[in-house]
C-alpha atoms as a PDB file:
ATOM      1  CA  UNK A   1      99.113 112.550  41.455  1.00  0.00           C
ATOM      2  CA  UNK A   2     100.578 109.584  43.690  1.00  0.00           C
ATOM      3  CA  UNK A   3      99.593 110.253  47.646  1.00  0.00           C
ATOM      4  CA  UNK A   4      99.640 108.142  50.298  1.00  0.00           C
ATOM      5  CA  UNK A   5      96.622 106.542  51.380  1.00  0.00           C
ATOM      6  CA  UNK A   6      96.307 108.247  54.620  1.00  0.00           C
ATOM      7  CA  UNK A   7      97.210 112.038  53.570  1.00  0.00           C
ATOM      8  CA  UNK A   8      93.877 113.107  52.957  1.00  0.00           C
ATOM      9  CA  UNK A   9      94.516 117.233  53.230  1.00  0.00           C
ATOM     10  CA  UNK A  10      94.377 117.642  49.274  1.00  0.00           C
ATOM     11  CA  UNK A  11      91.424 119.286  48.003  1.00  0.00           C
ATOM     12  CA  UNK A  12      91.814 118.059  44.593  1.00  0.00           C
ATOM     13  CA  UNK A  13      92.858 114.363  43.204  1.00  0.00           C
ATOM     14  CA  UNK A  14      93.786 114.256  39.340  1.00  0.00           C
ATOM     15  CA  UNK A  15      93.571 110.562  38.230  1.00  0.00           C
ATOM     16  CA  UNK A  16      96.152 110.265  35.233  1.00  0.00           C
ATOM     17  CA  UNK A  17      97.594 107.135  33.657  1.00  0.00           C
ATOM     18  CA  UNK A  18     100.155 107.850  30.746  1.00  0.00           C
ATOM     19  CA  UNK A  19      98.208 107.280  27.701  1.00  0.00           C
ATOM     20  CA  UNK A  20      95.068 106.146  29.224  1.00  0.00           C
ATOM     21  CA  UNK A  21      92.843 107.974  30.860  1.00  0.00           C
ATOM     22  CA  UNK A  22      90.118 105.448  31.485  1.00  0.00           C
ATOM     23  CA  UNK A  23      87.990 104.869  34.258  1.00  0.00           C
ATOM     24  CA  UNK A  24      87.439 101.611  35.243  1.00  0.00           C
ATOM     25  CA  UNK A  25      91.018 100.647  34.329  1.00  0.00           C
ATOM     26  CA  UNK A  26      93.271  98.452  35.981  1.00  0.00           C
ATOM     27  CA  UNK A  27      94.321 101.182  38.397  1.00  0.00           C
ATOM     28  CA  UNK A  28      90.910 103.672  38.487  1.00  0.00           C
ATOM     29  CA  UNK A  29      88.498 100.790  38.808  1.00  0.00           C
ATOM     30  CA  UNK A  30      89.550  98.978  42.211  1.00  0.00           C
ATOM     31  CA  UNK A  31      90.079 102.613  43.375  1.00  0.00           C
ATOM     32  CA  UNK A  32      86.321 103.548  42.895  1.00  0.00           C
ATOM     33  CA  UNK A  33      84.259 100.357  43.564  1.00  0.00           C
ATOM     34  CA  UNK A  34      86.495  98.208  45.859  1.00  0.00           C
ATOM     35  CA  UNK A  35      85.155  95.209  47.492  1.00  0.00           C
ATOM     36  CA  UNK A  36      81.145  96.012  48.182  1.00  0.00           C
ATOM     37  CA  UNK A  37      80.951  99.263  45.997  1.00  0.00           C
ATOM     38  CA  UNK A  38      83.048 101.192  48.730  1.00  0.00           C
ATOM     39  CA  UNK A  39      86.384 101.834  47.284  1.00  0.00           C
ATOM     40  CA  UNK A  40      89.355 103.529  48.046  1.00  0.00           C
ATOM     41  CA  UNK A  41      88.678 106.952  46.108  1.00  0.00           C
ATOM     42  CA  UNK A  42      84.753 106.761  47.439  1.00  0.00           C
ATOM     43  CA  UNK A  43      86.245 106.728  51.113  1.00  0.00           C
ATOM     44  CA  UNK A  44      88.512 109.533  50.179  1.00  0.00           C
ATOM     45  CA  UNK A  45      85.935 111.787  48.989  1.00  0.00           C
ATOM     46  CA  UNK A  46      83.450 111.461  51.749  1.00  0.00           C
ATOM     47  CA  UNK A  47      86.399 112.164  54.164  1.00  0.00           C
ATOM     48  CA  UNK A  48      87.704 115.427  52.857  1.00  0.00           C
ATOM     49  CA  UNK A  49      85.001 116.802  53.281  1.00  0.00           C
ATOM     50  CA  UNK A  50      83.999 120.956  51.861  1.00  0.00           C
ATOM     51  CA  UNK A  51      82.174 121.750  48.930  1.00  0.00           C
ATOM     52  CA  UNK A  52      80.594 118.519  47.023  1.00  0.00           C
ATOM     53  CA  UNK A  53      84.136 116.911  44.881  1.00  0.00           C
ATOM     54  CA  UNK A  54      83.446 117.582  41.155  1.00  0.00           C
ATOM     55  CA  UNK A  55      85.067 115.064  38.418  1.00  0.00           C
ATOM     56  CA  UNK A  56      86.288 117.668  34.917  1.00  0.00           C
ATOM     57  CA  UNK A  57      87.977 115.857  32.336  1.00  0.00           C
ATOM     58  CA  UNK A  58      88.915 116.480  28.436  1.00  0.00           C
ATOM     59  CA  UNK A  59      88.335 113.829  25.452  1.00  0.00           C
ATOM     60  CA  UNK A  60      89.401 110.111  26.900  1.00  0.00           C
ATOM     61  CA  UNK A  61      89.482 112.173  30.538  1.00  0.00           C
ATOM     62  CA  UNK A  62      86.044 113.491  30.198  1.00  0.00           C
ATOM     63  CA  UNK A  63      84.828 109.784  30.216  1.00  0.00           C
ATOM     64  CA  UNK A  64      86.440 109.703  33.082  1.00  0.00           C
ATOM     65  CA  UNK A  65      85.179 112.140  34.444  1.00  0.00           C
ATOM     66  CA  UNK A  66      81.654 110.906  33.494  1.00  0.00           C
ATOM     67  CA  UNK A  67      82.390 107.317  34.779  1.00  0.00           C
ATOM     68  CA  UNK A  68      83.886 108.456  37.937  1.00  0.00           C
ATOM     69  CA  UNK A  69      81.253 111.197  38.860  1.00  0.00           C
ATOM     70  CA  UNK A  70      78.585 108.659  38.656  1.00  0.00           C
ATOM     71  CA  UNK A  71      79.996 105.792  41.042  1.00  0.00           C
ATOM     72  CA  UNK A  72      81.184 108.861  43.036  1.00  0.00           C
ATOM     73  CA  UNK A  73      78.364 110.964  43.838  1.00  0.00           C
ATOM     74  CA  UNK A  74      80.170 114.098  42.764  1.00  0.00           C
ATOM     75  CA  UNK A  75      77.830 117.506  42.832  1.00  0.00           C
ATOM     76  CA  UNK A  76      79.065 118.332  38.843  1.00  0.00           C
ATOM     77  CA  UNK A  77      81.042 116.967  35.930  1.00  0.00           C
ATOM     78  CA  UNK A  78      82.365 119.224  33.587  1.00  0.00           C
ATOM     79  CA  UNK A  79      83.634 117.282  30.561  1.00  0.00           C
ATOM     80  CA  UNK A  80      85.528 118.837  27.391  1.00  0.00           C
ATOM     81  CA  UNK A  81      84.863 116.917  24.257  1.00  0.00           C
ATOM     82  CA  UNK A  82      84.162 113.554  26.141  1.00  0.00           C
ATOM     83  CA  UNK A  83      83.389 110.514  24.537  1.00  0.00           C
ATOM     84  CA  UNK A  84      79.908 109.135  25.814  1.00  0.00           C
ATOM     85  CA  UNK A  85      80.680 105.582  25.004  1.00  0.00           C
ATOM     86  CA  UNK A  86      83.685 103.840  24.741  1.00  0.00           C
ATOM     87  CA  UNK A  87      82.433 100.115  23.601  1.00  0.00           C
ATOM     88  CA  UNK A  88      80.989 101.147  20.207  1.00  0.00           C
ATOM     89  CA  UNK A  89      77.993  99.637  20.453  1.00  0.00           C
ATOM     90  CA  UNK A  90      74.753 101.504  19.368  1.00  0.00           C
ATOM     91  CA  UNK A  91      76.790 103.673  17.520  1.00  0.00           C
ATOM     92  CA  UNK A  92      77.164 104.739  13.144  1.00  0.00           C
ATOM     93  CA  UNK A  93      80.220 102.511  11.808  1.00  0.00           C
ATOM     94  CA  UNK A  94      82.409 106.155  11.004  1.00  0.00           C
ATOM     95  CA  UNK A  95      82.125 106.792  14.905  1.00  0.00           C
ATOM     96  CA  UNK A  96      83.249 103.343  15.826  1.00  0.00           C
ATOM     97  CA  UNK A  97      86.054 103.358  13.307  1.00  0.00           C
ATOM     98  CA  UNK A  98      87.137 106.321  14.840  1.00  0.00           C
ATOM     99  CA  UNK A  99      87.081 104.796  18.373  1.00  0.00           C
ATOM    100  CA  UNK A 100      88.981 101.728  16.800  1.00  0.00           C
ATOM    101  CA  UNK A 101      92.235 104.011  15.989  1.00  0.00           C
ATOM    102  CA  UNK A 102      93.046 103.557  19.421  1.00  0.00           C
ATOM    103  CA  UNK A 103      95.250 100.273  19.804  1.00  0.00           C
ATOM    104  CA  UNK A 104      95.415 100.490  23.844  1.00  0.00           C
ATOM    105  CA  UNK A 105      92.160 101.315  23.942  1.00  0.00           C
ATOM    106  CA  UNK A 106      90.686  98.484  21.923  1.00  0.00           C
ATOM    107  CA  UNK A 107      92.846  96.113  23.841  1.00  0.00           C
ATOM    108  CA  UNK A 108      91.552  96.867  27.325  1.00  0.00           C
ATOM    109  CA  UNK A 109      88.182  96.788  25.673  1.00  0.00           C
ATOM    110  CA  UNK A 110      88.644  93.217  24.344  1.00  0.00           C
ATOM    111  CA  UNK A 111      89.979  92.226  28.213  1.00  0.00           C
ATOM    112  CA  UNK A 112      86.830  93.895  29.608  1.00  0.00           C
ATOM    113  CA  UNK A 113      84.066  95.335  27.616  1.00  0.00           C
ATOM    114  CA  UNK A 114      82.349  96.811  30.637  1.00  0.00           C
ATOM    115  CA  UNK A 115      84.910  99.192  31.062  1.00  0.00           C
ATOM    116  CA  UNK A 116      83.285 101.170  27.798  1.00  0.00           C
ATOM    117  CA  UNK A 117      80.168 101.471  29.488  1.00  0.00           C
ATOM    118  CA  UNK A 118      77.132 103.957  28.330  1.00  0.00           C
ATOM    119  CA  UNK A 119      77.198 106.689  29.811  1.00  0.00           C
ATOM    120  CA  UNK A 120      74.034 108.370  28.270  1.00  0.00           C
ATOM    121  CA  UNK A 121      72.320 104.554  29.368  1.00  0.00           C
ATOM    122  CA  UNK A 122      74.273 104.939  32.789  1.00  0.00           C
ATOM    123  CA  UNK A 123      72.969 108.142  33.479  1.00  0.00           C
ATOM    124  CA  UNK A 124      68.997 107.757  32.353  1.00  0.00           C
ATOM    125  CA  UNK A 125      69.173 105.120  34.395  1.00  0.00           C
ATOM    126  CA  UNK A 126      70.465 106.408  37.879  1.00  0.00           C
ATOM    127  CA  UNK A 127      67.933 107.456  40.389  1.00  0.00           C
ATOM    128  CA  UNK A 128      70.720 109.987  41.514  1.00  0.00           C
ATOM    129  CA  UNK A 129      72.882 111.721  38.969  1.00  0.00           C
ATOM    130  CA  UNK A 130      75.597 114.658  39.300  1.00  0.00           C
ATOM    131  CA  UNK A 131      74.426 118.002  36.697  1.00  0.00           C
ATOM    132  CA  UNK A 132      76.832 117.599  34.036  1.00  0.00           C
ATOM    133  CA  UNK A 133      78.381 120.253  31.383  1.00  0.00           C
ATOM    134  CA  UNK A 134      78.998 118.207  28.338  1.00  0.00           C
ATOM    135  CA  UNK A 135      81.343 121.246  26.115  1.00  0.00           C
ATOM    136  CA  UNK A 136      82.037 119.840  22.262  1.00  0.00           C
ATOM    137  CA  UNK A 137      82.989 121.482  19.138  1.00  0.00           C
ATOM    138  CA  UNK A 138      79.760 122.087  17.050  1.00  0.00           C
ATOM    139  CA  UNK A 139      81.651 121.432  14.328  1.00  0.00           C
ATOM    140  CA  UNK A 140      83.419 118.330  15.014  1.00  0.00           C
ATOM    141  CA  UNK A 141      81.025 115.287  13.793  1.00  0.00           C
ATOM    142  CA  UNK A 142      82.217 112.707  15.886  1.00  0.00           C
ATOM    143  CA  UNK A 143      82.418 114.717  19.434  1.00  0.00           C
ATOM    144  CA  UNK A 144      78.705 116.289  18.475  1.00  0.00           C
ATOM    145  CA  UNK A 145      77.503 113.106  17.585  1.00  0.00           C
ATOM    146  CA  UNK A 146      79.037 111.431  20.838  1.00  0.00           C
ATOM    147  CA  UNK A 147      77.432 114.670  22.931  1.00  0.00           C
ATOM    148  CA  UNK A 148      74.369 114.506  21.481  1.00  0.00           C
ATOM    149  CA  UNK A 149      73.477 111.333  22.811  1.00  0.00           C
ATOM    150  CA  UNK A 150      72.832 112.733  26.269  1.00  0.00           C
ATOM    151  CA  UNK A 151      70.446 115.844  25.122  1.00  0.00           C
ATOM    152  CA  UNK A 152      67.959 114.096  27.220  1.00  0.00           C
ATOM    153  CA  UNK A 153      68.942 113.139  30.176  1.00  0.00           C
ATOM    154  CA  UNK A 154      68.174 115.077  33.088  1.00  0.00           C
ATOM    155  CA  UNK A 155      70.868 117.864  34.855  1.00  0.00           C
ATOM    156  CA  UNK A 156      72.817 117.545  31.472  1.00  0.00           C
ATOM    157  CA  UNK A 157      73.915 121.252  29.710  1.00  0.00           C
ATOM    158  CA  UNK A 158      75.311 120.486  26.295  1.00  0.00           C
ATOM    159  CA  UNK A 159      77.175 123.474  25.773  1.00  0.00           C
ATOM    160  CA  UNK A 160      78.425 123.643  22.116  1.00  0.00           C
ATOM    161  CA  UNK A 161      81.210 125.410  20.613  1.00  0.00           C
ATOM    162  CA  UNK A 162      79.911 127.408  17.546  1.00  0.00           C
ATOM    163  CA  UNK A 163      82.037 128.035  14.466  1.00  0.00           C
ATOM    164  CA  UNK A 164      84.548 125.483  15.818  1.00  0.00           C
ATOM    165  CA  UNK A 165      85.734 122.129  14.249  1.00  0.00           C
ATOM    166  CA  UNK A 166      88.512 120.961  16.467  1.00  0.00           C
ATOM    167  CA  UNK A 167      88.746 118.056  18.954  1.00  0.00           C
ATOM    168  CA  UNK A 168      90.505 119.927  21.517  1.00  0.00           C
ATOM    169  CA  UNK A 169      88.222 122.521  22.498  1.00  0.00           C
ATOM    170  CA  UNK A 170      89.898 124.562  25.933  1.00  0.00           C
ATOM    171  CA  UNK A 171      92.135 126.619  24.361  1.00  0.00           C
ATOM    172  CA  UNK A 172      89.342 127.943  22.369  1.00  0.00           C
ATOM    173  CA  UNK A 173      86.946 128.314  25.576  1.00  0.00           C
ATOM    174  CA  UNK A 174      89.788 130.052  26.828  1.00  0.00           C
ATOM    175  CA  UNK A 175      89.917 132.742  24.134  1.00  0.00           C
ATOM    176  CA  UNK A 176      86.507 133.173  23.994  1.00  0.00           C
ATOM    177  CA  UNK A 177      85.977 133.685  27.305  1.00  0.00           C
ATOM    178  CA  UNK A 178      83.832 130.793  28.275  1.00  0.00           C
ATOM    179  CA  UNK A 179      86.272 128.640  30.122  1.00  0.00           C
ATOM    180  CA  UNK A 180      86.247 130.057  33.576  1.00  0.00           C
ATOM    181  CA  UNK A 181      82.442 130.759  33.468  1.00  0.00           C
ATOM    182  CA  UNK A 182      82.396 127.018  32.920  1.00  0.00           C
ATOM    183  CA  UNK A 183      84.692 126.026  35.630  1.00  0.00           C
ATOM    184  CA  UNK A 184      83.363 128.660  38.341  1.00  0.00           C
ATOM    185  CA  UNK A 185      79.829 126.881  37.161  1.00  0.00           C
ATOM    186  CA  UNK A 186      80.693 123.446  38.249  1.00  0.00           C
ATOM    187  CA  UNK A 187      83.040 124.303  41.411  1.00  0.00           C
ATOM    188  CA  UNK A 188      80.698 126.452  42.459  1.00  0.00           C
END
């Protein structure tokens, strides 16, 4: 959602760039870090003040939401079938292939490879983390696989979807029920 820098009165900012949903981006990354870590979007959230901001994002978004939470400070991330990595790097060949179908994605990569960061390396390693709800599709390899690789980091729920093989997962929280539990859990 465009705003102008000085209305401040929203309670929630979505960050959306047609096709690319990627935090650190050419648009997202100035926003949160700005000239000595203090960015735009960082200001922003300190001044609206309320209830701790919380970052929720689904598949590329959920990254997102990931990335931004962290340089943020946000109280929760709730992320829907999130890719934990973008780069590739430490992971099997057959999940990187699958991350390599992505043309755009591959090319902002190749500009700047620290936009893929780790997030499961990202997140051991902060001294101060947000609780994050990590929701995949038990039975869709490459989103499990990608979840997985925060089991241990600390404040993280991995909440699978059992019996389900799908990428996008909401519509199937919704029907089950477990959507708005999730959602009242990390507004809350």
């Amino acid at each position: 959602q465009r705003m102008d820098r000085d209305d401040i009165a929203v309670r929630l900012v979505a960050l959306r760039r047609a096709g690319t949903a990627i935090a650190g981006g050419a648009e997202i990354g100035p926003a949160l870090h700005g000239a000595g870590g203090e960015g735009g979007l960082r200001r922003i959230a300190g001044r609206l003040g309320g209830p701790r901001p919380a970052a929720i994002g689904l598949s590329s978004g959920g990254y997102t939401a990931l990335k931004a939470g962290l340089a943020l400070g946000v109280g929760h991330v709730l992320a829907f079938s999130a890719p934990t990595t973008l780069s590739g790097e430490g992971v099997p060949p057959w999940v990187r292939a699958a991350m390599n179908r992505f043309p755009r994605l591959t090319a902002l990569l190749a500009r700047d490879p620290g936009l893929g960061e780790d997030m499961a390396s990202a997140y051991r390693a902060a001294p101060v983390r947000p609780r994050v709800t990590l929701a995949y599709a038990e039975g869709y390899a490459r989103d499990r696989y990608l979840a997985l690789r925060m089991k241990d980091v600390p404040d993280v729920r991995l909440v699978p979807v059992k019996g389900f093989d799908k990428h996008v997962i909401v519509p199937e929280l919704r029907s089950r029920g477990l959507l708005k539990p999730l959602l009242d859990a990390c507004l809350a």
